[in-house]
C-alpha atoms as a PDB file:
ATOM      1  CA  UNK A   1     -12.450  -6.192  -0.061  1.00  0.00           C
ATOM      2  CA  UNK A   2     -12.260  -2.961   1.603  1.00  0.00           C
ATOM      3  CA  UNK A   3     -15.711  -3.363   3.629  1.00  0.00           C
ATOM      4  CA  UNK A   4     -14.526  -7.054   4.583  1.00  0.00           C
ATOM      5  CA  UNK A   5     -11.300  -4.765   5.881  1.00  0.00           C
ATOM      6  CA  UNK A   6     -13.726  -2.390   7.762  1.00  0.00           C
ATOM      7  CA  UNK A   7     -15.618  -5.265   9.463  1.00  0.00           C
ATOM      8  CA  UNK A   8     -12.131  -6.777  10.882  1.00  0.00           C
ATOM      9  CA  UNK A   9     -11.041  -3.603  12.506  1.00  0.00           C
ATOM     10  CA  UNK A  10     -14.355  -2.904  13.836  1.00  0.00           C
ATOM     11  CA  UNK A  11     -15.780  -0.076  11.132  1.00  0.00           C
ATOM     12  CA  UNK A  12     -19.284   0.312  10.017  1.00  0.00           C
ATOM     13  CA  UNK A  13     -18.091   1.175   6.999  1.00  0.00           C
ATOM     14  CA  UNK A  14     -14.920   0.889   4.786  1.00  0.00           C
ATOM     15  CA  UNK A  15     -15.003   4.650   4.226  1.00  0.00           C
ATOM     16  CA  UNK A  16     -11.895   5.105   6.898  1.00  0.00           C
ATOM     17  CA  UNK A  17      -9.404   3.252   4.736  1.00  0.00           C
ATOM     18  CA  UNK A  18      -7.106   4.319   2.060  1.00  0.00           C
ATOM     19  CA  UNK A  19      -6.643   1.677  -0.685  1.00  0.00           C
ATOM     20  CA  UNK A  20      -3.211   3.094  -1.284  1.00  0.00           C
ATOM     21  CA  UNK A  21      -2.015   3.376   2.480  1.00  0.00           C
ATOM     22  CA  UNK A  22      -0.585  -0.004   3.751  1.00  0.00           C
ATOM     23  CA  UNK A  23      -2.252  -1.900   6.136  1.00  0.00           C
ATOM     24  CA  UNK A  24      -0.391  -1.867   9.070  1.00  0.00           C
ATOM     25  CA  UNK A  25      -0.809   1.398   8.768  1.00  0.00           C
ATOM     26  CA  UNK A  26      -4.454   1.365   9.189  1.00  0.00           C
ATOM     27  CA  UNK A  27      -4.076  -0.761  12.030  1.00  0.00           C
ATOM     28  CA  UNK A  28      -4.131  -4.087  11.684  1.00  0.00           C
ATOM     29  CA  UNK A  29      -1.218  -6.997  13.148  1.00  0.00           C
ATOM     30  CA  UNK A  30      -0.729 -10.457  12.456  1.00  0.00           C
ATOM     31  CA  UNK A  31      -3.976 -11.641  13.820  1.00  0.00           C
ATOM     32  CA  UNK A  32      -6.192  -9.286  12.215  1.00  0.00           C
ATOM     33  CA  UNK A  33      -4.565 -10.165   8.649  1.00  0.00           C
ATOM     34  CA  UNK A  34      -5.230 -13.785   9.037  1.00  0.00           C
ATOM     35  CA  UNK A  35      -8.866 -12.951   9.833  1.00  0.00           C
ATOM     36  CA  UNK A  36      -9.051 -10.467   6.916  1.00  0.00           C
ATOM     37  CA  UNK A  37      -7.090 -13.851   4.409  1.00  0.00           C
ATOM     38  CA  UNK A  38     -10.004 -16.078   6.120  1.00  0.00           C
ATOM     39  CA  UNK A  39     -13.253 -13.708   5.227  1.00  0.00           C
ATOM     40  CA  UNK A  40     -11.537 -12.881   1.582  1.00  0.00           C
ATOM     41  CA  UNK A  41     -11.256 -16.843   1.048  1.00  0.00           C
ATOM     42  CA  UNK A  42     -14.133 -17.329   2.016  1.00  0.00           C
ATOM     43  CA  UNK A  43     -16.066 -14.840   0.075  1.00  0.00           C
ATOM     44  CA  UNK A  44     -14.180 -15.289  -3.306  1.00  0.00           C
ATOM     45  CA  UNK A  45     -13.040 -19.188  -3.162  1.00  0.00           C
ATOM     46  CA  UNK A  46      -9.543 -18.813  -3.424  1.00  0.00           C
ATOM     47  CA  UNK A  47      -6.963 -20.410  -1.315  1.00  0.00           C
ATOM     48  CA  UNK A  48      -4.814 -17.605   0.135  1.00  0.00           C
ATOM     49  CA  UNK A  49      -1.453 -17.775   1.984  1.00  0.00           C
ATOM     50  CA  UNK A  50      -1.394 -16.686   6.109  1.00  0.00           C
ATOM     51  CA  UNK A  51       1.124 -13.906   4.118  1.00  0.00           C
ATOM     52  CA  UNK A  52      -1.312 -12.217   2.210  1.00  0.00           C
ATOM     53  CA  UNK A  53      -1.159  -8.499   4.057  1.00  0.00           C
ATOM     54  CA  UNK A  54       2.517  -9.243   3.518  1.00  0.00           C
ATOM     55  CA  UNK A  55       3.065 -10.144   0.490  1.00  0.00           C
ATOM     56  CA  UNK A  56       0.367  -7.110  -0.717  1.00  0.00           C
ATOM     57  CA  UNK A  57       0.493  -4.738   1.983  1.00  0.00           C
ATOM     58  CA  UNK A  58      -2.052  -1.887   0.746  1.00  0.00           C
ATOM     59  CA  UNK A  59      -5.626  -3.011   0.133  1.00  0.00           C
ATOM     60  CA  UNK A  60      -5.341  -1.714  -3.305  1.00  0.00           C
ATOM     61  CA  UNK A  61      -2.592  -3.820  -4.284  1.00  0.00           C
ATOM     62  CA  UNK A  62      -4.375  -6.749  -2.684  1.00  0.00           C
ATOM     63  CA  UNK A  63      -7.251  -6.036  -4.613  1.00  0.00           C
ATOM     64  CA  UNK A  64      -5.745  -6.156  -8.086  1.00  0.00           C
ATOM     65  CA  UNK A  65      -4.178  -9.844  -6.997  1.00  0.00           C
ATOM     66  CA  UNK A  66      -7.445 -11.014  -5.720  1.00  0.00           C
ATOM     67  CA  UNK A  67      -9.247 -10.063  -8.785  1.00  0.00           C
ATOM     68  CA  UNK A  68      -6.106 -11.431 -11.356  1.00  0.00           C
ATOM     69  CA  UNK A  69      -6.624 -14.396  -8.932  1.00  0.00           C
ATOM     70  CA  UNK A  70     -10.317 -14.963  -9.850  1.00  0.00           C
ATOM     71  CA  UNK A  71      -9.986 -13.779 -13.338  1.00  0.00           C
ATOM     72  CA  UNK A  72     -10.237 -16.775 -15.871  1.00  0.00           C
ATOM     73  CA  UNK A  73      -6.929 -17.809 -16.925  1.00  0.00           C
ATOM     74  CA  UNK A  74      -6.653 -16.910 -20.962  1.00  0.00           C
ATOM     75  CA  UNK A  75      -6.882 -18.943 -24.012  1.00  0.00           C
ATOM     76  CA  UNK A  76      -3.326 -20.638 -24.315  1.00  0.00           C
ATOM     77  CA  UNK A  77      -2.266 -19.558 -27.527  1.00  0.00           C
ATOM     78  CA  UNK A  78      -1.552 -21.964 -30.558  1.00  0.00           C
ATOM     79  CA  UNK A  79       1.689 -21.805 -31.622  1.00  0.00           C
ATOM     80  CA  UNK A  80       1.872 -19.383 -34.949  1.00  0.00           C
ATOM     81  CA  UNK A  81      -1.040 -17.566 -34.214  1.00  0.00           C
ATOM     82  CA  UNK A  82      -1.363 -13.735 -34.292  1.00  0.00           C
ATOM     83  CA  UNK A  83      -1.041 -11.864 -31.159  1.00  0.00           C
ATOM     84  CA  UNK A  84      -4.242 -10.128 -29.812  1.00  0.00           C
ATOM     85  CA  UNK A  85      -5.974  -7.608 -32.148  1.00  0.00           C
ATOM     86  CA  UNK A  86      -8.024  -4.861 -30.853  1.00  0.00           C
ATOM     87  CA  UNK A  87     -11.128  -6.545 -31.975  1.00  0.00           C
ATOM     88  CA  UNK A  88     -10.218  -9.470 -29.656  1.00  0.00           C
ATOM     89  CA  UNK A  89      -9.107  -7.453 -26.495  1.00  0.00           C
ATOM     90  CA  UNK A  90     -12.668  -5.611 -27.331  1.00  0.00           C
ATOM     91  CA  UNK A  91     -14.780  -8.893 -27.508  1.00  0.00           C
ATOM     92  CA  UNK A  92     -13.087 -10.178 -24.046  1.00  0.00           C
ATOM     93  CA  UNK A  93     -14.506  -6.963 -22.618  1.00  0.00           C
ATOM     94  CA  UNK A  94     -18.216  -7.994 -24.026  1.00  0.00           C
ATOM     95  CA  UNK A  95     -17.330 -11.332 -21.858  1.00  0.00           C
ATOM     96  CA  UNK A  96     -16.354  -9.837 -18.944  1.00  0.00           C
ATOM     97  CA  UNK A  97     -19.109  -7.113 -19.118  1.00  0.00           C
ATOM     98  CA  UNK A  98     -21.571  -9.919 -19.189  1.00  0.00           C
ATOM     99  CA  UNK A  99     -19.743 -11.756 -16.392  1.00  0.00           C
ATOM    100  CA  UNK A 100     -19.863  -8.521 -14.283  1.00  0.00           C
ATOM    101  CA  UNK A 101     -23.346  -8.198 -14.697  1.00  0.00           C
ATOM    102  CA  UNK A 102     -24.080 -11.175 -13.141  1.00  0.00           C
ATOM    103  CA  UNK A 103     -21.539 -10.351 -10.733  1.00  0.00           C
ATOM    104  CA  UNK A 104     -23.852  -7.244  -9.196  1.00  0.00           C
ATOM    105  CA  UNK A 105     -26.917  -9.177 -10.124  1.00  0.00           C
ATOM    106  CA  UNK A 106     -26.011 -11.909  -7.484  1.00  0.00           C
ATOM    107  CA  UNK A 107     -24.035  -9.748  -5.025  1.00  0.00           C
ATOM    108  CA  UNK A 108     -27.621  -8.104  -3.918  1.00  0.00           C
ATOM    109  CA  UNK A 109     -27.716  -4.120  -3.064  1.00  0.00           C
ATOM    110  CA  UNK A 110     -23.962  -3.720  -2.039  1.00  0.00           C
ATOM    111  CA  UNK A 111     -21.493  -6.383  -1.430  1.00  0.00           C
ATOM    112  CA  UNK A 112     -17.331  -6.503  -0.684  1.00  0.00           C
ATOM    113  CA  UNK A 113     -16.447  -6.910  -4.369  1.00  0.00           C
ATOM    114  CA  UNK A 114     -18.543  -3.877  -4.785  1.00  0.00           C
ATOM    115  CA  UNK A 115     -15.255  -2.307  -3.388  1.00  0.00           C
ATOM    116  CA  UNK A 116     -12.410  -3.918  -5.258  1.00  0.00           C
ATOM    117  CA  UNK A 117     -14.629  -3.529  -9.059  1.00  0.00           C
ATOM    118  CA  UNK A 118     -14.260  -0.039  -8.177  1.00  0.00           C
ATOM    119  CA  UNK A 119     -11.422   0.423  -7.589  1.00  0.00           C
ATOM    120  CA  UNK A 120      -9.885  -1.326 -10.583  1.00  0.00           C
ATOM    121  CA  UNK A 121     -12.075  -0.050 -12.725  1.00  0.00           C
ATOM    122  CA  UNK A 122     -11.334   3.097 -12.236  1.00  0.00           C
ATOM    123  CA  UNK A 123      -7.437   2.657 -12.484  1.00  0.00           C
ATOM    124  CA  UNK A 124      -8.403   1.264 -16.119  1.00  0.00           C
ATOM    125  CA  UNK A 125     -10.124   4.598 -16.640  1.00  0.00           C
ATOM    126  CA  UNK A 126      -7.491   6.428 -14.882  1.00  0.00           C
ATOM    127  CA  UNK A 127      -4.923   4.914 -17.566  1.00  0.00           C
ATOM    128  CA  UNK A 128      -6.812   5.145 -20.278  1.00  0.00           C
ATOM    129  CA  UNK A 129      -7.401   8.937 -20.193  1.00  0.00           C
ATOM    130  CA  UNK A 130      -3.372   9.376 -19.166  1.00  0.00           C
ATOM    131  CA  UNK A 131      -2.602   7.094 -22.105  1.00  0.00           C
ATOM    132  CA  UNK A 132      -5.125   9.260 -24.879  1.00  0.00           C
ATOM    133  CA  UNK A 133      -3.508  12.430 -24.575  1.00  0.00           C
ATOM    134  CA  UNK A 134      -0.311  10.771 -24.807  1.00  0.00           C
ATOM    135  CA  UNK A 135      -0.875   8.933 -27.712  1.00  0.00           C
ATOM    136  CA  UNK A 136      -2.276  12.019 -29.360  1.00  0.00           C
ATOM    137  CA  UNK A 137       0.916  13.921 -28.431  1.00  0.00           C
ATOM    138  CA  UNK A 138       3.163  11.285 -30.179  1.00  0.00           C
ATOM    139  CA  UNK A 139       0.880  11.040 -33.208  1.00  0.00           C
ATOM    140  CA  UNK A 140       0.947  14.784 -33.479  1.00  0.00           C
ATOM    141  CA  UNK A 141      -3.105  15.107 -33.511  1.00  0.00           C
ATOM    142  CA  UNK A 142      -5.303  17.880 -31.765  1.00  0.00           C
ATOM    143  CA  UNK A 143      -8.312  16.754 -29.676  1.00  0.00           C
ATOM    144  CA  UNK A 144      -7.296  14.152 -26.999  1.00  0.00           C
ATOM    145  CA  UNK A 145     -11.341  12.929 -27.516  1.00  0.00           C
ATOM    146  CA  UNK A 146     -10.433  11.666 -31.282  1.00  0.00           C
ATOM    147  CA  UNK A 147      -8.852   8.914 -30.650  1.00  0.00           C
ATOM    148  CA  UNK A 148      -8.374   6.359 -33.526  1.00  0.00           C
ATOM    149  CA  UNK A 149      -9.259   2.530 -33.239  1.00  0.00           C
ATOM    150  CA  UNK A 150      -5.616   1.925 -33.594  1.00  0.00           C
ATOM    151  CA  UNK A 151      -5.093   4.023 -30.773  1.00  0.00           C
ATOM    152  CA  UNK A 152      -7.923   2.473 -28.460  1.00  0.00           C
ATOM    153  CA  UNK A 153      -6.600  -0.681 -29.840  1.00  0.00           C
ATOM    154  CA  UNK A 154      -3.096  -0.333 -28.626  1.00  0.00           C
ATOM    155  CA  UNK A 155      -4.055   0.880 -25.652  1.00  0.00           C
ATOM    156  CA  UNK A 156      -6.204  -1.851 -24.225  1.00  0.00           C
ATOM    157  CA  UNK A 157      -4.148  -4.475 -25.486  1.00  0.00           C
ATOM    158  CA  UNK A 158      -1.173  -2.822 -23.334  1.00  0.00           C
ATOM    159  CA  UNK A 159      -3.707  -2.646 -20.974  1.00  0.00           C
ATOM    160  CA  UNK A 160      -5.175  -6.286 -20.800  1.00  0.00           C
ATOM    161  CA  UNK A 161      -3.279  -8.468 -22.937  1.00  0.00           C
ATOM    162  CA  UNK A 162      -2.461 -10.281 -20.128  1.00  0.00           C
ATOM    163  CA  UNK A 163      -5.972 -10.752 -18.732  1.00  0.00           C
END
């Protein structure tokens, strides 16, 4: 997302923008965000509004809707059934591992969703090590690296129970 930003405003590379700085800010105006909503639709498939730097002005924001927007929609649950267990939040990571694997394998050696993966992969990261030593603080235990599966479990499915 961010190199497809970089090509609009005329960069070699997206290295000049800050996900978390808004994009006005950076420099673009109307016509440059309905460029930037034509190249992102066109690379990912998804029908986007002429609003989009608008309606998710900072390139890391738009990043987390683009990639909710191409995530597959979830399992609708049958009525009575449990809600997600750890083993289940764990075993839609195996799918999406898989999926992101062929992901890089077709994007050749770097690609625009190179960009956006990072990034929200390494907010999951960034929560998940704020979360551990949290957790461990409320359960009263030492070493933030012993972290139960009840823990872990809890975690992701705060985490991505809705993806």
């Amino acid at each position: 997302m961010l190199a497809q930003a970089a090509l609009v405003l005329g960069y070699d590379t997206a290295d000049p923008i800050d996900p978390e700085r808004g994009f006005l800010q950076v420099g673009f105006d109307s016509l440059t965000a309905v460029e930037l909503r034509n190249r992102l639709g066109a690379v990912t498939g998804v029908r986007l509004p002429a609003t989009l730097l608008f309606d998710y002005p900072t390139p890391a924001g738009l990043a987390d809707h683009l990639l909710t927007r191409m995530a597959p929609a979830p399992a609708p649950a049958t009525p009575g059934t449990a809600p997600a267990s750890g083993d289940s939040v764990l075993a839609r990571l195996d799918h999406m591992e898989g999926e992101f694997q062929q992901v890089l394998a077709d994007a050749g050696p770097y690609d625009e969703l190179h960009d956006g993966l990072r990034s929200r992969l390494q907010r999951l990261l960034a929560q998940l090590d704020a979360a551990v030593p949290a957790a461990h603080q409320a359960a009263g235990t030492g070493h933030p690296d012993e972290v139960s599966d009840d823990e872990l479990r809890r975690f992701l499915e705060t985490e991505l129970g809705g993806a």
